[in-house]
Protein backbone atom coordinates (compact mmCIF):
# COMPACT_ATOMS: atom_id res chain seq x y z
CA UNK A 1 122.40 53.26 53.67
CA UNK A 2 122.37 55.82 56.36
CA UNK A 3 119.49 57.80 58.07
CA UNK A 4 119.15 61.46 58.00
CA UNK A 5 119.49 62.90 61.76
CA UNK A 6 116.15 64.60 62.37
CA UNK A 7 118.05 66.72 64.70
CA UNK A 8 120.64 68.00 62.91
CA UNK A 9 118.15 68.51 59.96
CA UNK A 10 115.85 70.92 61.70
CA UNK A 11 119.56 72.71 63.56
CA UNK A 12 120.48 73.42 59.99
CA UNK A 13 117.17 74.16 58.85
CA UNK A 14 117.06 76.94 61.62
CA UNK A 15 120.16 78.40 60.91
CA UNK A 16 118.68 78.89 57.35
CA UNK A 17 115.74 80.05 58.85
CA UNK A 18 117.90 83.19 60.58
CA UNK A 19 118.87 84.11 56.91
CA UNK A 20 115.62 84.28 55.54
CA UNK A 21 114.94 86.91 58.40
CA UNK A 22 117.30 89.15 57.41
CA UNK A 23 115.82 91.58 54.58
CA UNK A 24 117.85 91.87 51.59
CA UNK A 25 119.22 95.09 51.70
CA UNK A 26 119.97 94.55 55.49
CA UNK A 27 122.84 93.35 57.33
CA UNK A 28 123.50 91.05 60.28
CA UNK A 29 122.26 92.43 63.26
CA UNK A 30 124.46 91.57 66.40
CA UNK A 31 120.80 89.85 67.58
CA UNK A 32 121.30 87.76 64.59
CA UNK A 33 124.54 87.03 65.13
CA UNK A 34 123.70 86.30 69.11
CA UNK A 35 120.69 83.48 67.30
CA UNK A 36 123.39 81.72 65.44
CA UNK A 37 125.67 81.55 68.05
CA UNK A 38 123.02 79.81 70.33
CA UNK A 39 122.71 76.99 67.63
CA UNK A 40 126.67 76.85 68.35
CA UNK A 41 128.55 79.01 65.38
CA UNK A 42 130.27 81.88 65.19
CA UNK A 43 129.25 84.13 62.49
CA UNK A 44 132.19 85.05 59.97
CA UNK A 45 130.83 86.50 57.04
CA UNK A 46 127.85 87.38 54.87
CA UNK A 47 127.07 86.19 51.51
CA UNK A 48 125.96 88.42 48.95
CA UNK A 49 124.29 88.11 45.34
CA UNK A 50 122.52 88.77 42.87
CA UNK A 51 119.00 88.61 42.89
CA UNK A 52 117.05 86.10 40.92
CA UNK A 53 115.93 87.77 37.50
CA UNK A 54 112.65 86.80 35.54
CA UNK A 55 110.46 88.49 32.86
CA UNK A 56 108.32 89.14 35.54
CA UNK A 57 110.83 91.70 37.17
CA UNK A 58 114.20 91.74 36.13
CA UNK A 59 115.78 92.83 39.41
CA UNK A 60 118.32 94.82 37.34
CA UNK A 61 121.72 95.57 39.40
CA UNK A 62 120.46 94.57 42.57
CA UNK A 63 122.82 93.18 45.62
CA UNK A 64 121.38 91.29 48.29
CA UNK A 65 122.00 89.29 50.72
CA UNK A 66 121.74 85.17 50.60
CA UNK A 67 123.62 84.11 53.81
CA UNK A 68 126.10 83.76 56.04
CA UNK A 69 129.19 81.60 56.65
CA UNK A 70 129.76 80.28 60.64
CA UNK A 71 131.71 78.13 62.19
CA UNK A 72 131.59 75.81 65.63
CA UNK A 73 134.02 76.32 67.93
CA UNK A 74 136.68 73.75 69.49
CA UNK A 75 137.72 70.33 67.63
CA UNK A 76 135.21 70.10 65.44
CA UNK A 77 135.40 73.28 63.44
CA UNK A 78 132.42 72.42 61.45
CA UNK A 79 132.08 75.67 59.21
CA UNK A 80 128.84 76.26 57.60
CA UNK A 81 127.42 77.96 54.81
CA UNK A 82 124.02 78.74 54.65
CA UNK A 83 121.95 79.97 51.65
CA UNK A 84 118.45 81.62 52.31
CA UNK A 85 115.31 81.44 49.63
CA UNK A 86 113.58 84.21 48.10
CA UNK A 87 109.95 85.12 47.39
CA UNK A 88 111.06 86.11 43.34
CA UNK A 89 111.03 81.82 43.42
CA UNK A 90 107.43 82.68 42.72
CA UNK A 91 108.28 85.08 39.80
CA UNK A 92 110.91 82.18 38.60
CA UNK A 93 107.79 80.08 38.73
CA UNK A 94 105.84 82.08 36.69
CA UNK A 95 108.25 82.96 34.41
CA UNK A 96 108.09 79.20 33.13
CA UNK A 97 111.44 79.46 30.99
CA UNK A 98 113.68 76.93 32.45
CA UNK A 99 116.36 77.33 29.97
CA UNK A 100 119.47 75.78 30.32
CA UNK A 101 123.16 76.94 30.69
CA UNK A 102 126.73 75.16 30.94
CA UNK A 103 127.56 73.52 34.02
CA UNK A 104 129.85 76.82 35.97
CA UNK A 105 131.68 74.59 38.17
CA UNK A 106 133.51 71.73 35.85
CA UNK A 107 133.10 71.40 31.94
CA UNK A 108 131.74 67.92 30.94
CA UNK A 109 129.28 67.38 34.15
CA UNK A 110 126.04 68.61 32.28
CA UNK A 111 123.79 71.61 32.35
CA UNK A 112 122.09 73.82 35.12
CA UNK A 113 119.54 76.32 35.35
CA UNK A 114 120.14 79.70 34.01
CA UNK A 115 118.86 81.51 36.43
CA UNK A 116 120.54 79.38 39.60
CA UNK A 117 123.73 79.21 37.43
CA UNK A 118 123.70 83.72 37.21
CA UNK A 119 123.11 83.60 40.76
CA UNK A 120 125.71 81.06 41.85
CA UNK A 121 128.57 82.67 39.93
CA UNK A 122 127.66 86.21 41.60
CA UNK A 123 127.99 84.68 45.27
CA UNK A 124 130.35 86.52 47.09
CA UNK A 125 131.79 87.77 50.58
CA UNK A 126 130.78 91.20 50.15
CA UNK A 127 128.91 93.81 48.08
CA UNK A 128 131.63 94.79 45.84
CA UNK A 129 131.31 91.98 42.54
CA UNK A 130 135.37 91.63 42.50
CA UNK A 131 135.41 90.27 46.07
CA UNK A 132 135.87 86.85 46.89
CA UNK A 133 133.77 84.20 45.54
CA UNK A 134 132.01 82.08 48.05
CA UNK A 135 133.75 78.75 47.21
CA UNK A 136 136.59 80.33 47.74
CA UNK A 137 136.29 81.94 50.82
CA UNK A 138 135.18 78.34 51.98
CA UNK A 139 138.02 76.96 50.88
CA UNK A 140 140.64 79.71 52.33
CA UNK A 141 138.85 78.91 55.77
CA UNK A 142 139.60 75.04 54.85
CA UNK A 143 142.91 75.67 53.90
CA UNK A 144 144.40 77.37 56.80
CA UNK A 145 143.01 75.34 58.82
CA UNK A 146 140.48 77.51 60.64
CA UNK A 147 137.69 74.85 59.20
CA UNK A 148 137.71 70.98 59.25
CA UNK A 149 134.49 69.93 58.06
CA UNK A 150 131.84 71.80 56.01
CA UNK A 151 127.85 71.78 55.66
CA UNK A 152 126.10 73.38 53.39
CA UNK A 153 122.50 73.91 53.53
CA UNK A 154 119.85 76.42 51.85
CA UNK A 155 115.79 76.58 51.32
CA UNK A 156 114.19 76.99 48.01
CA UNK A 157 116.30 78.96 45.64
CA UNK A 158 119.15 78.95 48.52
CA UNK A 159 118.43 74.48 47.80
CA UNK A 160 119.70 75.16 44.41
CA UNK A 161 122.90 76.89 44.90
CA UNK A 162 123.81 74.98 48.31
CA UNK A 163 123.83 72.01 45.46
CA UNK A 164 125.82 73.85 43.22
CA UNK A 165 127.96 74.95 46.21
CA UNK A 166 128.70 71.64 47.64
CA UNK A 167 129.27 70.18 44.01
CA UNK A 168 132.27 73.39 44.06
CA UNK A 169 133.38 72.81 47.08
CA UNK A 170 134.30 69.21 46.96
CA UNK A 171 135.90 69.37 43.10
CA UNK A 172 137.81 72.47 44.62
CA UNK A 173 138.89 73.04 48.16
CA UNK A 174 140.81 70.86 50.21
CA UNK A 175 137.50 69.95 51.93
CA UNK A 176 136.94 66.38 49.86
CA UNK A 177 133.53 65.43 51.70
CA UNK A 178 131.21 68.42 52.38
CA UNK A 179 127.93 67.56 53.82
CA UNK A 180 124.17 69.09 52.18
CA UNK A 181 121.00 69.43 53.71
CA UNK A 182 118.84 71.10 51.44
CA UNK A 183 114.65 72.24 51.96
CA UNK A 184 112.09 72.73 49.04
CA UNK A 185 115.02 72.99 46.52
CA UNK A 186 113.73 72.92 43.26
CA UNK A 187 115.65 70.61 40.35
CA UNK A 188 119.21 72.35 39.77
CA UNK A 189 120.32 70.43 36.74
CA UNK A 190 119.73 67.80 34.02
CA UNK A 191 120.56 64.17 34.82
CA UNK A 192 124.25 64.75 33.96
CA UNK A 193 124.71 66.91 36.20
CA UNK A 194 122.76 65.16 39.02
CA UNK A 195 125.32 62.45 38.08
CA UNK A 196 128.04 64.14 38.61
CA UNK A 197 127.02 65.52 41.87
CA UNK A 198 125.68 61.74 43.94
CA UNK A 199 129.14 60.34 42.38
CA UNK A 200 131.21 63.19 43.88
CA UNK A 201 128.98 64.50 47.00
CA UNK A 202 129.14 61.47 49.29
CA UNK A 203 126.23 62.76 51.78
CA UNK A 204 123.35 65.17 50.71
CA UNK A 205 119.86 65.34 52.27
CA UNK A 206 117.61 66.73 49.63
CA UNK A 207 113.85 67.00 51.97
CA UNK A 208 110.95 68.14 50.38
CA UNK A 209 106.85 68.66 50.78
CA UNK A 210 105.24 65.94 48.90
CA UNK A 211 102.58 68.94 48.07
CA UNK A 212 105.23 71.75 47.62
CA UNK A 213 105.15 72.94 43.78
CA UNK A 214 108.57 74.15 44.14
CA UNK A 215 110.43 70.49 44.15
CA UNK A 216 108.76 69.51 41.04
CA UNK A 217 110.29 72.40 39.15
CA UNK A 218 111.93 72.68 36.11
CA UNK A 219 109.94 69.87 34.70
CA UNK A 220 111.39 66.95 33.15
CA UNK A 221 109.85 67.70 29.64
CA UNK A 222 110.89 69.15 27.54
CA UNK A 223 114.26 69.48 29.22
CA UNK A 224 115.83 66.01 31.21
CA UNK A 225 115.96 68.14 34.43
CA UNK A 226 116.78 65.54 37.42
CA UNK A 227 116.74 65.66 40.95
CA UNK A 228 120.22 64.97 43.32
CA UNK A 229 120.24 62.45 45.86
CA UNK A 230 119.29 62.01 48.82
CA UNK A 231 115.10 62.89 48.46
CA UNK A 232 113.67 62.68 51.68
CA UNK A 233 109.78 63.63 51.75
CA UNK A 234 107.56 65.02 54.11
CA UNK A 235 103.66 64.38 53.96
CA UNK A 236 101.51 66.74 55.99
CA UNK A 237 98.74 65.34 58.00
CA UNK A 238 95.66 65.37 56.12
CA UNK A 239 93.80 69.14 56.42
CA UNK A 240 96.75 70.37 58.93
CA UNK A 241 98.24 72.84 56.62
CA UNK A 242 96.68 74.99 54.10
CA UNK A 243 96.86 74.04 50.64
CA UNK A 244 98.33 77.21 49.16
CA UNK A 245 101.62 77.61 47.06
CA UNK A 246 103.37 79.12 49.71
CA UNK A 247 102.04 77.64 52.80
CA UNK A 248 103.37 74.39 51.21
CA UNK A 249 106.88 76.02 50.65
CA UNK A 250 107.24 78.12 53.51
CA UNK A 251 110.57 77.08 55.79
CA UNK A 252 108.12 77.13 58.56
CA UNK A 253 106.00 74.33 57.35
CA UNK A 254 108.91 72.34 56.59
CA UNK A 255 110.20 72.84 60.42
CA UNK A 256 106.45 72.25 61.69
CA UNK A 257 106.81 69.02 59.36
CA UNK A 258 110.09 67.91 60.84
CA UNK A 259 109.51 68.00 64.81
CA UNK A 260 107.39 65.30 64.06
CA UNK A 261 110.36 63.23 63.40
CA UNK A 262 112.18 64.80 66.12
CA UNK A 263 111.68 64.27 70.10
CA UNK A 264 111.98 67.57 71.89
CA UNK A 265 111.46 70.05 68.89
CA UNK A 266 108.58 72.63 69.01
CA UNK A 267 107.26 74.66 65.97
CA UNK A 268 104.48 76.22 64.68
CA UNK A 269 103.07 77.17 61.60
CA UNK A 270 102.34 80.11 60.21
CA UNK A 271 99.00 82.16 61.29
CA UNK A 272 97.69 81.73 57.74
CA UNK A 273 98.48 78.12 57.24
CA UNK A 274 97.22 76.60 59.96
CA UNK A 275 94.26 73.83 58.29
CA UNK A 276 91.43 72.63 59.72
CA UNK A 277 93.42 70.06 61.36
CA UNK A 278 95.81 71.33 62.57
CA UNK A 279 96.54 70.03 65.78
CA UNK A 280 98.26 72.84 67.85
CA UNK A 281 97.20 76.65 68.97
C-alpha cells in the first residue's frame, strides 16, 4: 500500500489554506492569485456556492465563495480544485440533524448528507446558479486537453464535497483517476456510499486530528454514516495545542501537525492555541 507524501500533503493543504482567506463575499485578489502561483498553479476560476444552512441560521439565498480551480503549467498539467471550510461547520454541529438524502452523483451508490449534498449540487463557476457546475467545468478543462491529471482537496466542510467531487469526477469526466487529499472532513455518507467511492477513487488521503470533533461527525447511530478511505491521523504532542473545538479543527493546526512529518516545512499555530507545550514562539 502506498504512503501519503508529507510534502505534497501540506502543498495542497496550503493551497486550501489561500481559500479559506478569502472572505465569502470577496473575490480573488491578484495577491491571491500571485500566492497560488508560487505553490506552482495558475488560477482559472472561482468556485461559488451556497452556504451551509442549519436551524441555527438558515443562510437564506446567500452566494459565497468555496474555491478556486488552478492548474500547473508545462507537461504535467495537474489541474486542481480546491474547496475551503466554513465556520457555519460549527452551526452544522450544533444543529445535530444529520439527515440523510439520495446519493446526487449516481443512483444506487447510497446516501449523503443533506446539507453537503445542497451544497455540492449548488457548486458552480460563477455567481449566477445557471452557470456551469463545477464537475463540469473540471471536466471541459479535461476534455480539451488543457488538464491531464486532477487533485482535489478541501478542509472541513470543503473535506466533504472534495469527496463528493472526486466521486463526480471520476464516474464523469474523461479524468478516470483523480487524486483527494482531504483535512478534518467530517463523514460524507453511509457505508454504501463510502463503498462506492474506495472502489471507484483509486487514491484519497482522508487526514484528520485524533482530537478534532469534526471527523467523528455524523455519528454512526442512529444512521450507518462511514468514513472513505484513506484515514490518516494526526496526534498532537501532549499539552502543545489547546484543547478547544476549533483549535483542534483549525487548518493551521493541521499544517503545524504536518511539518512534523515533513523536513523543511515551518508553521505555526495560532496565537490562541498555542498549549503549554508547545514547543515554538
Amino acid at each position: 500500500m502506498p504512503t501519503i507524501d508529507w510534502q505534497l500533503a501540506i502543498k495542497y493543504a496550503r493551497l486550501v489554506k489561500i481559500a479559506e482567506d478569502v472572505q465569502p463575499a470577496a473575490e480573488y485578489s491578484a495577491q491571491n492569485k500571485a500566492d497560488i502561483q508560487a505553490l506552482g498553479y495558475s488560477f482559472l476560476q472561482t468556485l461559488y456556492g451556497n452556504e451551509l444552512a442549519t436551524d441555527v441560521d438558515p443562510h437564506a439565498g446567500q452566494t459565497v465563495t468555496y474555491g478556486f480551480l488552478a492548474v500547473s503549467p508545462g507537461n504535467d498539467k495537474e489541474l486542481v480544485a480546491i474547496v475551503r471550510g466554513t465556520d457555519t461547520i460549527l452551526e452544522w454541529i450544533h444543529d445535530g440533524a444529520f439527515l440523510m438524502v439520495p446519493n446526487p452523483i449516481h443512483s444506487g451508490a447510497g446516501m449523503t448528507e443533506d446539507g453537503f449534498t445542497a451544497i455540492y449540487k449548488s457548486l458552480r463557476t460563477a455567481r449566477d446558479p445557471g452557470s456551469t457546475t463545477a464537475v463540469a467545468s473540471v471536466g471541459s478543462y479535461v476534455h480539451t486537453g488543457q488538464a491531464s491529471a486532477v487533485t482535489v482537496a478541501g478542509h472541513s466542510l470543503g473535506g466533504a464535497l472534495a469527496t463528493l467531487l472526486t466521486l463526480d469526477i471520476a464516474l464523469n469526466t474523461d479524468c478516470s483517476q483523480p487524486v483527494a487529499y482531504t483535512y478534518a472532513s467530517p463523514r460524507t455518507g453511509d457505508h454504501f456510499f463510502a463503498g462506492s467511492f474506495n472502489t471507484t477513487v483509486a487514491q484519497s488521503w482522508r487526514i484528520y486530528n485524533r482530537s478534532d470533533l469534526v471527523p467523528n461527525l455524523p455519528p454512526f447511530l442512529p444512521l450507518p454514516y462511514e468514513h472513505v478511505n484513506t484515514g490518516v491521523e494526526l496526534v498532537p504532542p501532549m499539552n502543545a495545542v489547546c484543547d478547544t473545538i476549533g483549535c483542534n479543527h483549525h487548518l493551521t493546526t493541521y499544517l503545524w501537525l504536518m511539518q512534523i512529518f515533513a523536513a523543511g516545512q515551518s508553521f505555526a499555530l495560532n496565537p490562541e492555541c498555542k498549549g503549554s507545550a508547545y514547543p515554538g514562539p
